[in-house]
PDB file of N, CA and C in Angstrom:
ATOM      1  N   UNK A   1      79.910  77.407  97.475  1.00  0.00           N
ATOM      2  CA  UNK A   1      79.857  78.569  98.336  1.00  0.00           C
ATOM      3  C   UNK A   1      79.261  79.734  97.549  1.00  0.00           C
ATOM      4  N   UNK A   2      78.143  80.322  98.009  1.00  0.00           N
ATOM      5  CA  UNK A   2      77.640  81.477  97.618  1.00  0.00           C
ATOM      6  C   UNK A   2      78.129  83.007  97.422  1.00  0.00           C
ATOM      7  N   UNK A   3      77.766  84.172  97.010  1.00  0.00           N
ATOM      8  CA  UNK A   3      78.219  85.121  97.048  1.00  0.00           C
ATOM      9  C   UNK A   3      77.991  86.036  98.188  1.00  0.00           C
ATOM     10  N   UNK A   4      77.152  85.435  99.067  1.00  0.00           N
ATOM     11  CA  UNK A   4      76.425  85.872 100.225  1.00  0.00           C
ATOM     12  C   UNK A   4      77.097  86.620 101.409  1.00  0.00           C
ATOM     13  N   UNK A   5      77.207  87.591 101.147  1.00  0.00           N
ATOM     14  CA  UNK A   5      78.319  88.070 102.612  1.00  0.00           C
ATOM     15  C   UNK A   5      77.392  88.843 104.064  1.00  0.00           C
ATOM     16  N   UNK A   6      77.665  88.470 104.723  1.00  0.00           N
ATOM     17  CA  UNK A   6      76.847  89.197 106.280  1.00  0.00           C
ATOM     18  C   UNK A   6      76.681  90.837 106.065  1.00  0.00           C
ATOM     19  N   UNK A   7      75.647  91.603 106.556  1.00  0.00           N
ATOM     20  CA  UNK A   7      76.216  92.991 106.474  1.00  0.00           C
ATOM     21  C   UNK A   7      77.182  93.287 107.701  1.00  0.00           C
ATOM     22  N   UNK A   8      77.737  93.883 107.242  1.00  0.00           N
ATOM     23  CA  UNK A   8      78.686  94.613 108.517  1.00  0.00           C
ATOM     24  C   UNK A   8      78.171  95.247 109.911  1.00  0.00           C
ATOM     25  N   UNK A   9      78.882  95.157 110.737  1.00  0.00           N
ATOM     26  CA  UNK A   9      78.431  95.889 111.915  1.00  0.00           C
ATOM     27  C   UNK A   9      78.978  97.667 111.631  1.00  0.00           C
ATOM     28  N   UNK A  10      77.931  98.470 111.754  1.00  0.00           N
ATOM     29  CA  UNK A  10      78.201  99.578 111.661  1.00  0.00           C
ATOM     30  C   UNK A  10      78.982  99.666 112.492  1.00  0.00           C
ATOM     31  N   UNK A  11      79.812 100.845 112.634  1.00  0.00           N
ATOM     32  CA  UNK A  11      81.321 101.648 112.747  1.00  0.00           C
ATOM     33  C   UNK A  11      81.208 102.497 113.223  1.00  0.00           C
ATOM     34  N   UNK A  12      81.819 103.087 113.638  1.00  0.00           N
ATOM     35  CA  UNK A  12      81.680 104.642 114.773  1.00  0.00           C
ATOM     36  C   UNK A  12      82.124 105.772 113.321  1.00  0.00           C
ATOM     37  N   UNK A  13      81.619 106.562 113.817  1.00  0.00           N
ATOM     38  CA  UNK A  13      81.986 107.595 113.215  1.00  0.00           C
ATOM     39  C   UNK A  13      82.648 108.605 113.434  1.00  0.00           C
ATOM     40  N   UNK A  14      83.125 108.058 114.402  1.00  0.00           N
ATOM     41  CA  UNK A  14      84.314 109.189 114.926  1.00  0.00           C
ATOM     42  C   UNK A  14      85.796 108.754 114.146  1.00  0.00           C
ATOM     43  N   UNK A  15      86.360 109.539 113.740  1.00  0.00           N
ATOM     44  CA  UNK A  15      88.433 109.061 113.409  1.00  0.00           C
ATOM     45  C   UNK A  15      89.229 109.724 114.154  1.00  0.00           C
ATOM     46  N   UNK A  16      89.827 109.498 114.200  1.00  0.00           N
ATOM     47  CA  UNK A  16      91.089 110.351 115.145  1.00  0.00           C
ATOM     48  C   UNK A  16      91.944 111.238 113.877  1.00  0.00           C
ATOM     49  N   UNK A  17      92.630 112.173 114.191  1.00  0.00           N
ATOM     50  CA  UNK A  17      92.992 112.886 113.454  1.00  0.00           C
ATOM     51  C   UNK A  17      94.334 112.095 112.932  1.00  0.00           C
ATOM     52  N   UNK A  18      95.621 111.584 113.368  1.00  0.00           N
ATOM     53  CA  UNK A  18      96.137 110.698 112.665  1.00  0.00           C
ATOM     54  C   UNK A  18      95.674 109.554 111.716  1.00  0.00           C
ATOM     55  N   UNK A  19      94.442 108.759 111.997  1.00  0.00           N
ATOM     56  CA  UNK A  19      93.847 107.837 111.110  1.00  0.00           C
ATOM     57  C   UNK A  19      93.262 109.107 109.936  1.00  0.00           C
ATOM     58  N   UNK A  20      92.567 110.266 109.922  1.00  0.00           N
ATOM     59  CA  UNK A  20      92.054 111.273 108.981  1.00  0.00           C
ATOM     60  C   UNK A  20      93.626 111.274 107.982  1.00  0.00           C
ATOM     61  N   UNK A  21      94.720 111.385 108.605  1.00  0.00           N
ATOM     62  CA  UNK A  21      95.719 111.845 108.393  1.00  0.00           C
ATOM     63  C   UNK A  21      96.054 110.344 107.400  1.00  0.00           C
ATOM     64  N   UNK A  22      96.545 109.583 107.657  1.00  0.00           N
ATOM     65  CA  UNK A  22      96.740 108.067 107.289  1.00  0.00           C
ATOM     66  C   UNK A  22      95.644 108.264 106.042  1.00  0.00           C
ATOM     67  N   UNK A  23      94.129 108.223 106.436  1.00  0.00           N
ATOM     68  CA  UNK A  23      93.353 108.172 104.728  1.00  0.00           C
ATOM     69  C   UNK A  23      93.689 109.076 103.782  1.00  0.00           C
ATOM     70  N   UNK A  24      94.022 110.220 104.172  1.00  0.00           N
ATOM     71  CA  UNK A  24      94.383 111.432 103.294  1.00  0.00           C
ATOM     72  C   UNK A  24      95.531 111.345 102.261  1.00  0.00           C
ATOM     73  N   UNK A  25      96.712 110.568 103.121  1.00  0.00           N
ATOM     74  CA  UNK A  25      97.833 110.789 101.823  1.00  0.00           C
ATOM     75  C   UNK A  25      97.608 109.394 101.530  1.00  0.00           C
ATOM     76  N   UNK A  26      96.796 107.971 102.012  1.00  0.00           N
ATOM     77  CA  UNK A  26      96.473 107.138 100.981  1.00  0.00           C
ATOM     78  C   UNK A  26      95.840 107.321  99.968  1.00  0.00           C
ATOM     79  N   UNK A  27      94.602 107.650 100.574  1.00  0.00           N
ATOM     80  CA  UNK A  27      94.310 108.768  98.893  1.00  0.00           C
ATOM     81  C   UNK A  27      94.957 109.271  97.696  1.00  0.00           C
ATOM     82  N   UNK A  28      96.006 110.402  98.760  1.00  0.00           N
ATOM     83  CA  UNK A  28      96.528 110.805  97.863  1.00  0.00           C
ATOM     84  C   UNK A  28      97.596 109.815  97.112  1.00  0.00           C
ATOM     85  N   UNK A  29      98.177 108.978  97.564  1.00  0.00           N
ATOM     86  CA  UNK A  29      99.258 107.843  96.923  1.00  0.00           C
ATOM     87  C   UNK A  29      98.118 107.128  95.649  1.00  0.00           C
ATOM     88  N   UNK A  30      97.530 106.554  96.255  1.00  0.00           N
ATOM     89  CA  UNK A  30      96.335 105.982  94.989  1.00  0.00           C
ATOM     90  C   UNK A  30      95.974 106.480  94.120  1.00  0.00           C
ATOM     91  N   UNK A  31      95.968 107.996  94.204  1.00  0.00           N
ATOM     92  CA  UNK A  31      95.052 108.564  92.835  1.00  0.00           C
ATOM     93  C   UNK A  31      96.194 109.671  91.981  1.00  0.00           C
ATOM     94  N   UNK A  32      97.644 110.031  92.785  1.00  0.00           N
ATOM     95  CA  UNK A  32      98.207 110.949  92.475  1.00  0.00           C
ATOM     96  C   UNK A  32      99.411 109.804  91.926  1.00  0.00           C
ATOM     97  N   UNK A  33      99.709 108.686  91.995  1.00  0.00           N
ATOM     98  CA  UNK A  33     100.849 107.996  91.797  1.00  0.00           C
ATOM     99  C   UNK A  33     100.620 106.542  91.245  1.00  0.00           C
ATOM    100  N   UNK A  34      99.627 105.252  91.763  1.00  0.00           N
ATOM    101  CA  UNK A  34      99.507 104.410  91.419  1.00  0.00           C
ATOM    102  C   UNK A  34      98.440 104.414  90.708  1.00  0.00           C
ATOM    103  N   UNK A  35      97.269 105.076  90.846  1.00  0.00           N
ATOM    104  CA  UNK A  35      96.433 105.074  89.568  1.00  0.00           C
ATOM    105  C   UNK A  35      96.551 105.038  88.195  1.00  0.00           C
ATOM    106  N   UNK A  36      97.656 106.529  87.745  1.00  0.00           N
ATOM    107  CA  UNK A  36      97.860 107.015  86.899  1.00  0.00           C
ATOM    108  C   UNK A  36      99.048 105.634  86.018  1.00  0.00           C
ATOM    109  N   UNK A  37     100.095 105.505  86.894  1.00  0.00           N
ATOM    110  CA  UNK A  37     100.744 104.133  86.487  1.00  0.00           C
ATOM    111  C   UNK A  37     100.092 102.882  85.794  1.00  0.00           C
ATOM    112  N   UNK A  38      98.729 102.589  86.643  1.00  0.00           N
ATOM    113  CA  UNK A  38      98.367 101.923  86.816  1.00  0.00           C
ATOM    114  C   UNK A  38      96.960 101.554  85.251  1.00  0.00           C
ATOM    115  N   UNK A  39      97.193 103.177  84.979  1.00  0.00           N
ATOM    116  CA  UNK A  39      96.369 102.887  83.762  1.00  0.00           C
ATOM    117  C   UNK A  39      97.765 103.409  82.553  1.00  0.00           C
ATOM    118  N   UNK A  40      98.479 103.611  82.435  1.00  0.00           N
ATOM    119  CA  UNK A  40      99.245 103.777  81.830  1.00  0.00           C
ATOM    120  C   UNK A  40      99.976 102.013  81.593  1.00  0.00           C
ATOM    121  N   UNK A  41      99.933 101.512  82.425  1.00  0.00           N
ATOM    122  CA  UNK A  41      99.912  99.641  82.215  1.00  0.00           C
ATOM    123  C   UNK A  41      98.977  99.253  80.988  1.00  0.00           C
ATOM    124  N   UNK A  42      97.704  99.528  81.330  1.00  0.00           N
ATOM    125  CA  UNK A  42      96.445  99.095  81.281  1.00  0.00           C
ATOM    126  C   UNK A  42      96.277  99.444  79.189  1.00  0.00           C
ATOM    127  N   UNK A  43      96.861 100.584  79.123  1.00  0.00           N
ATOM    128  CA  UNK A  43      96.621 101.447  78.169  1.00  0.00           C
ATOM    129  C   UNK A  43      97.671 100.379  77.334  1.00  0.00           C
ATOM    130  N   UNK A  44      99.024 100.336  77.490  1.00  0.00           N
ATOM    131  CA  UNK A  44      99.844  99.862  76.712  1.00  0.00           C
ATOM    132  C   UNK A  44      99.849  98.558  76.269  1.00  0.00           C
ATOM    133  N   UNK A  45      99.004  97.241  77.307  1.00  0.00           N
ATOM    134  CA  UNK A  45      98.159  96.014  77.291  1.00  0.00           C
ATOM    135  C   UNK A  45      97.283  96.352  76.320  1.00  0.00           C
ATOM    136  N   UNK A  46      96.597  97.197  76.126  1.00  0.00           N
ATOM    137  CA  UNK A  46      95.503  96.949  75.424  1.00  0.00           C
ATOM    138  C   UNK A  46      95.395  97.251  74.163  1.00  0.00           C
ATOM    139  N   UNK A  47      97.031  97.724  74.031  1.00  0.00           N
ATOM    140  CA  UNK A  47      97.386  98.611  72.672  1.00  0.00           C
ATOM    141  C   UNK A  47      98.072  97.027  71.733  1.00  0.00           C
ATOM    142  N   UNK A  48      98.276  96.100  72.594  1.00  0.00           N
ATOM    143  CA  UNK A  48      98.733  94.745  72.333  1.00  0.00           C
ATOM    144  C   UNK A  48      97.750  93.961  71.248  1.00  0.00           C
ATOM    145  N   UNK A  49      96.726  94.335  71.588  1.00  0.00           N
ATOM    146  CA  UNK A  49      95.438  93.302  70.424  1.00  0.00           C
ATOM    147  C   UNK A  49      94.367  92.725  71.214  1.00  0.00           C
ATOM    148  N   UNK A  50      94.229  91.548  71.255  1.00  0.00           N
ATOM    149  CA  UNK A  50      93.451  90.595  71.998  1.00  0.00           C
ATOM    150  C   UNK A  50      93.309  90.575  73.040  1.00  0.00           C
ATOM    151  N   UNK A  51      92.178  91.193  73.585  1.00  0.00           N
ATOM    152  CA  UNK A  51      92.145  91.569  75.158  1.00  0.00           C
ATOM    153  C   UNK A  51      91.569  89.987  75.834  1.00  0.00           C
ATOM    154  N   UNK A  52      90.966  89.596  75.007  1.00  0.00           N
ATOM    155  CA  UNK A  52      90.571  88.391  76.159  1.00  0.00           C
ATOM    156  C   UNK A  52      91.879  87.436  76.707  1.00  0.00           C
ATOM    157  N   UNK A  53      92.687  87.052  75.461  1.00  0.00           N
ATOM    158  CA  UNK A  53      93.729  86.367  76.393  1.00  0.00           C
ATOM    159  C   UNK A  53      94.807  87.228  76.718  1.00  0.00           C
ATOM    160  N   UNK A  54      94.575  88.529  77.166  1.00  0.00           N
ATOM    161  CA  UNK A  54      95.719  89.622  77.575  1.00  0.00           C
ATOM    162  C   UNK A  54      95.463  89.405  79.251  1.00  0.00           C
ATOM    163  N   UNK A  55      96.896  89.120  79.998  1.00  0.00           N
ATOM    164  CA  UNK A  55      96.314  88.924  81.162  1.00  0.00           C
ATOM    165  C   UNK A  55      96.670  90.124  81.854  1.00  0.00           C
ATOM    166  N   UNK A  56      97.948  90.794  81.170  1.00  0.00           N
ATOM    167  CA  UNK A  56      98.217  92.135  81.819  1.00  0.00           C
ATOM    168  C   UNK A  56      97.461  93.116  81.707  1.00  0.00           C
ATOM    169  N   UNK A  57      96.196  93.290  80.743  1.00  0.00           N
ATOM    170  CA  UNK A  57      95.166  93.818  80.925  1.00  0.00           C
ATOM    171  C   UNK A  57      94.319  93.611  81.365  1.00  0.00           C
ATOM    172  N   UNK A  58      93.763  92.101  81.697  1.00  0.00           N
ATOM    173  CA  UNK A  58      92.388  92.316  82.652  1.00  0.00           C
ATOM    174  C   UNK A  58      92.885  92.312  83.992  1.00  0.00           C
ATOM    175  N   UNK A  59      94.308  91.954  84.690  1.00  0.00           N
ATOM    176  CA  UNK A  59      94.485  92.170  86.012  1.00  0.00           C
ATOM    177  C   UNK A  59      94.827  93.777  86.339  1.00  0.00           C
ATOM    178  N   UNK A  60      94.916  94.616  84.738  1.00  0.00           N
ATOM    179  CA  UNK A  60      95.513  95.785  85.439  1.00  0.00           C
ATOM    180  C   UNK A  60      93.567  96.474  85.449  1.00  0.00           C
ATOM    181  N   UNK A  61      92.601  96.226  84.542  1.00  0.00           N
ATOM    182  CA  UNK A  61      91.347  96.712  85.018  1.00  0.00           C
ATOM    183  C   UNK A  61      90.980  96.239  86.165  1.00  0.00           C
ATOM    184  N   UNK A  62      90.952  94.922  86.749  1.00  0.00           N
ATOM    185  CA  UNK A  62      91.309  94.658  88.081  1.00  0.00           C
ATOM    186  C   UNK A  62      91.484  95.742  88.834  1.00  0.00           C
ATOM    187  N   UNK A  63      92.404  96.017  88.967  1.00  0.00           N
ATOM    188  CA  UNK A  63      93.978  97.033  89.924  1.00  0.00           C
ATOM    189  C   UNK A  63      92.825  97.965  89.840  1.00  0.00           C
ATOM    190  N   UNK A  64      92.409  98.628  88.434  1.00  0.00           N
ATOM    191  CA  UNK A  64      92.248  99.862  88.469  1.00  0.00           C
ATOM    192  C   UNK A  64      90.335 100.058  89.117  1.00  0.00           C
ATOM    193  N   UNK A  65      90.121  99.112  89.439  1.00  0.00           N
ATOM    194  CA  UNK A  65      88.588  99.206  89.830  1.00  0.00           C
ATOM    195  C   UNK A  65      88.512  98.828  91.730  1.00  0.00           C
ATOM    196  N   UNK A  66      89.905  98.190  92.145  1.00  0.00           N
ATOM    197  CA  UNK A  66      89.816  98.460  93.583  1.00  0.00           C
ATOM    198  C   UNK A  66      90.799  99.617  93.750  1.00  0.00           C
ATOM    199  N   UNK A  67      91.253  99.987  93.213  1.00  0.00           N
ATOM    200  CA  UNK A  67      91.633 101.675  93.703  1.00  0.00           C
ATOM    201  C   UNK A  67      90.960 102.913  93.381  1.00  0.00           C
ATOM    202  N   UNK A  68      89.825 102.471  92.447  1.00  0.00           N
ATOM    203  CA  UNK A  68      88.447 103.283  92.537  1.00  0.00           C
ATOM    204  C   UNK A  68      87.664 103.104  93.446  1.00  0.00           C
ATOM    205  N   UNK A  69      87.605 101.857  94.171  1.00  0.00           N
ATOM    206  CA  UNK A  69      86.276 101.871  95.036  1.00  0.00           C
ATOM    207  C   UNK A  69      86.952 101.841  96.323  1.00  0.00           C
ATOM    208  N   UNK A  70      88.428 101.833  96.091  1.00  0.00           N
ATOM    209  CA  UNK A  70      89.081 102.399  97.654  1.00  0.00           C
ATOM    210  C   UNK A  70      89.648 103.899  97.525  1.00  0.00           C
ATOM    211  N   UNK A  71      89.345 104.406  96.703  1.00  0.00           N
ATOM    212  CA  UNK A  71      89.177 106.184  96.450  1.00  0.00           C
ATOM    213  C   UNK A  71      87.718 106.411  97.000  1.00  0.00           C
ATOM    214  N   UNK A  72      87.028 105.619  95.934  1.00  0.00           N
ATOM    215  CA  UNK A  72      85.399 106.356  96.566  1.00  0.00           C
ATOM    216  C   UNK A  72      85.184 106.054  98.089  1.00  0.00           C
ATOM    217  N   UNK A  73      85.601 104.529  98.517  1.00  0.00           N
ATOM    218  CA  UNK A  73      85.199 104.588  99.787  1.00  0.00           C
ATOM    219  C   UNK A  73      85.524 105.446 101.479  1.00  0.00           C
ATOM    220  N   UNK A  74      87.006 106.186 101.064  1.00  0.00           N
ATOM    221  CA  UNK A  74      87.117 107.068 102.104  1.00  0.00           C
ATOM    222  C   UNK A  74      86.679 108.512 101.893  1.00  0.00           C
ATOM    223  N   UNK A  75      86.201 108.711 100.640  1.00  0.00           N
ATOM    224  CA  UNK A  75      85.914 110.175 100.227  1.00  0.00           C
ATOM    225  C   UNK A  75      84.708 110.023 100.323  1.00  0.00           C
ATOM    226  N   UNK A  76      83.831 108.803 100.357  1.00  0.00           N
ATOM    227  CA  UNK A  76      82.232 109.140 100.629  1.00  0.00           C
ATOM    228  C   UNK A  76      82.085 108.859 102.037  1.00  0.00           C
ATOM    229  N   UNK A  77      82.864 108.351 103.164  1.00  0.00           N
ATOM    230  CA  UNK A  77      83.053 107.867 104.573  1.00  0.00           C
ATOM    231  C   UNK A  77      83.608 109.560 105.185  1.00  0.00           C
ATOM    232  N   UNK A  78      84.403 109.840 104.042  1.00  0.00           N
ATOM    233  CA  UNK A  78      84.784 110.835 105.384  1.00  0.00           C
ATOM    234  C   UNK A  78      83.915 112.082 105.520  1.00  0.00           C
ATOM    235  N   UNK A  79      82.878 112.042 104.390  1.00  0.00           N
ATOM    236  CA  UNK A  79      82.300 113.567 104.881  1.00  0.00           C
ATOM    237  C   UNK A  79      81.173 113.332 105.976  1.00  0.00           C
ATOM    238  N   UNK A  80      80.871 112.183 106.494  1.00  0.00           N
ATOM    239  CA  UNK A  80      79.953 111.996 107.715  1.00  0.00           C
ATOM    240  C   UNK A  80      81.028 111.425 108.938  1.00  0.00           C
ATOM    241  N   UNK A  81      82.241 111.314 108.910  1.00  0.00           N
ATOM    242  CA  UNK A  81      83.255 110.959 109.830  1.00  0.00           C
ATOM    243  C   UNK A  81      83.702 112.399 110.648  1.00  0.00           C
ATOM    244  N   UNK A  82      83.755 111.921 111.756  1.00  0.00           N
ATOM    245  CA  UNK A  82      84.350 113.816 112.378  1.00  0.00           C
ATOM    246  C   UNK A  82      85.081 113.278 113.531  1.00  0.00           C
ATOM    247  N   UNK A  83      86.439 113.709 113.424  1.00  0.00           N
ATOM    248  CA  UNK A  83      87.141 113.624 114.437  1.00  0.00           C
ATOM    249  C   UNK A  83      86.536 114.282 116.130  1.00  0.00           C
ATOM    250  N   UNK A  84      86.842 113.680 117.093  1.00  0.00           N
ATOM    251  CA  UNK A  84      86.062 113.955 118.205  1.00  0.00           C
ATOM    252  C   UNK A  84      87.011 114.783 118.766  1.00  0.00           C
ATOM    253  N   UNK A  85      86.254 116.583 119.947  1.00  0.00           N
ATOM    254  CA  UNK A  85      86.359 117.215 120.100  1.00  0.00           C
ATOM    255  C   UNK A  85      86.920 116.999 121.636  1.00  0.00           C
ATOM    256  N   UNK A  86      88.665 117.578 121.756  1.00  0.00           N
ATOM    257  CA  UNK A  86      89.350 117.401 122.878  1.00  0.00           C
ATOM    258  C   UNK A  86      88.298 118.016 124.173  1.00  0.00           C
ATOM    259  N   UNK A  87      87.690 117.371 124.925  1.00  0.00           N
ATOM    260  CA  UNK A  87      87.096 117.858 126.260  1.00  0.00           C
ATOM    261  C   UNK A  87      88.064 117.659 126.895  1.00  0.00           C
ATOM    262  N   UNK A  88      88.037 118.370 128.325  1.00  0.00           N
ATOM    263  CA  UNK A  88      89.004 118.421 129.037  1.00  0.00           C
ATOM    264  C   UNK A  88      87.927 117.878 130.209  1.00  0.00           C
ATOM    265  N   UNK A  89      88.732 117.112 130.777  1.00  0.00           N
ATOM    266  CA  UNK A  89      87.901 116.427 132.225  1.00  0.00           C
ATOM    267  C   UNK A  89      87.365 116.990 133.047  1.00  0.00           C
ATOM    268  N   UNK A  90      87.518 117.825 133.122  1.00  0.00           N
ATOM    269  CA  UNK A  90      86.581 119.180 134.244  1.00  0.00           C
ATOM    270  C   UNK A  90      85.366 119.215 133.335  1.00  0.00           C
ATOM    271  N   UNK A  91      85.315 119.375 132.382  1.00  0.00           N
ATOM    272  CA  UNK A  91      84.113 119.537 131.809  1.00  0.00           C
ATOM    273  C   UNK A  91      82.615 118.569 132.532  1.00  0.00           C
ATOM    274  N   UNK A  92      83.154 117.524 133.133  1.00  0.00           N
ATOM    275  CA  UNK A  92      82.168 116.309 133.351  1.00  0.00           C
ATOM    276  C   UNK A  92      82.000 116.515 134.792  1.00  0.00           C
ATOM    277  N   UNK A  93      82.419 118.064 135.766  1.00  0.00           N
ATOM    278  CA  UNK A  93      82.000 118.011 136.919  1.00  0.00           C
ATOM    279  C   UNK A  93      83.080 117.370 137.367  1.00  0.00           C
ATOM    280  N   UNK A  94      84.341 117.171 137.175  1.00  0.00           N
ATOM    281  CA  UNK A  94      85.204 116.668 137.622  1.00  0.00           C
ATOM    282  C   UNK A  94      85.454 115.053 137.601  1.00  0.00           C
ATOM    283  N   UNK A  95      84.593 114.184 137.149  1.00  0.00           N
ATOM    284  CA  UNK A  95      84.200 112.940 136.851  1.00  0.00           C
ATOM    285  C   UNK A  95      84.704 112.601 135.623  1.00  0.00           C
ATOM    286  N   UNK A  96      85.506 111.576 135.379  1.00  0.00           N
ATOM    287  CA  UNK A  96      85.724 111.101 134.063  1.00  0.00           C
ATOM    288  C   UNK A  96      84.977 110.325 133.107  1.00  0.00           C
ATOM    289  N   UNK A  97      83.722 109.696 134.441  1.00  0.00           N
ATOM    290  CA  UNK A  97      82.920 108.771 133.278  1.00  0.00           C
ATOM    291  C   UNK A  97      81.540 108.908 133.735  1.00  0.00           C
ATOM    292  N   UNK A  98      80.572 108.677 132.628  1.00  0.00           N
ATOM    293  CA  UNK A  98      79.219 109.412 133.078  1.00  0.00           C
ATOM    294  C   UNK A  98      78.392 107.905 132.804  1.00  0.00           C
ATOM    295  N   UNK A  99      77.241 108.583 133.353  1.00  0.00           N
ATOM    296  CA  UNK A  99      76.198 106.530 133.767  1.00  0.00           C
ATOM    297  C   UNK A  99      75.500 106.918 132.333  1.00  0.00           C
ATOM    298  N   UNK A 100      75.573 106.220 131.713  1.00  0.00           N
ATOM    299  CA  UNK A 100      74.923 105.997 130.433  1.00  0.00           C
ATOM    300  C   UNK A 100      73.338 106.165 130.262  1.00  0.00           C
ATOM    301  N   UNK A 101      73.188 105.636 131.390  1.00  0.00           N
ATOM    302  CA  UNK A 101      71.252 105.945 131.588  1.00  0.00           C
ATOM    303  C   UNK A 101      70.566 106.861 131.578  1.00  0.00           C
ATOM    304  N   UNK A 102      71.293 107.593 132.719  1.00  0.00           N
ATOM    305  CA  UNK A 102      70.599 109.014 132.624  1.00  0.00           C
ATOM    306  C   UNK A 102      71.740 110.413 132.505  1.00  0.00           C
ATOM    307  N   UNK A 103      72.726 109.629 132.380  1.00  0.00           N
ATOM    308  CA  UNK A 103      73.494 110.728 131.181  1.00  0.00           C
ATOM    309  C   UNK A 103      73.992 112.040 132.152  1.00  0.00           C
ATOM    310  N   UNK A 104      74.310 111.522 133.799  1.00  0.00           N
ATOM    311  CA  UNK A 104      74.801 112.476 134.331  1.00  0.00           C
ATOM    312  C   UNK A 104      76.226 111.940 134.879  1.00  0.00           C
ATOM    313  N   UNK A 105      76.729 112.580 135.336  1.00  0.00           N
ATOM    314  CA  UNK A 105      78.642 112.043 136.281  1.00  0.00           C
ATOM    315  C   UNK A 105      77.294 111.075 136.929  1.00  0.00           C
ATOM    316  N   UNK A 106      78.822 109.544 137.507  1.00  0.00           N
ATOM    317  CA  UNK A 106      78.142 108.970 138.559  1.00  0.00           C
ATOM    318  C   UNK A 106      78.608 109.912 139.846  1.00  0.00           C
ATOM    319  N   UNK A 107      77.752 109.204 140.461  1.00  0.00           N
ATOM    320  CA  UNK A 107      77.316 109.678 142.214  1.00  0.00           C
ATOM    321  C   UNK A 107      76.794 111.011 142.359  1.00  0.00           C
ATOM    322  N   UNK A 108      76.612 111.889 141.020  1.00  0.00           N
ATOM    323  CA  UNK A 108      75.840 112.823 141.061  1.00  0.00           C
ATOM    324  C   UNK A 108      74.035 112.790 141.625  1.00  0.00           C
ATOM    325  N   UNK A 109      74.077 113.699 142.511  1.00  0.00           N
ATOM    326  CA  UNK A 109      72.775 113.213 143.041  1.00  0.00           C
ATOM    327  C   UNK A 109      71.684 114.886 142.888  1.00  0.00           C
ATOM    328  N   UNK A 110      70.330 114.421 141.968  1.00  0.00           N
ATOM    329  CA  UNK A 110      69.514 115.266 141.926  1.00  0.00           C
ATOM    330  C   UNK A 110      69.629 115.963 143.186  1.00  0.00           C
ATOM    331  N   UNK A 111      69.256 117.101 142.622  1.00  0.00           N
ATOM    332  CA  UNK A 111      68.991 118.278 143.932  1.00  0.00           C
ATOM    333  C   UNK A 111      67.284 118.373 144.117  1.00  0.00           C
TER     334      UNK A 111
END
């Protein structure tokens, strides 16, 4: 089996403000609490000698390189992510859902 992975189907870019909320203090748990632990492991493994057969050190560089690239990945996601702006249903002419085609309320009829 290869290393070959599909690309992804792009993602909306909208979040809801609870999911904003949810990445924020994961973040913050990862980089303010288990990081720091997490190289403080890493540090005291390596203060041991022989890193190649140290296993508590290469699983804690492990640890410490997916909670870098799951730090970088919501902090470089969220500055093009924007929570979507409460409209209120009147806004659409009184219509809740609009025809995709030409982008007006249905049964709206040119004047």
């Amino acid at each position: 089996m290869g290393r070959f992975r599909p690309p992804e189907k792009a993602g909306s870019k909208y979040i809801t403000r609870e999911g904003a909320q949810r990445l924020r203090a994961e973040l913050e748990q990862l980089w303010r609490e288990e990081r720091p632990r997490v190289t403080q492991a890493v540090a005291a493994a390596a203060a041991q000698g022989d890193r190649s057969e140290n296993a508590e050190y290469t699983y804690g560089k492990k640890r410490l390189r997916e909670i870098d690239r799951r730090v970088r990945t919501p902090s470089s996601s969220s500055s093009s992510t924007q929570a979507p702006k409460n409209t209120p249903l009147g806004s659409l002419g009184g219509c809740s859902t609009m025809n995709s085609a030409s982008r007006r309320p249905r049964g709206h009829v040119p004047s």
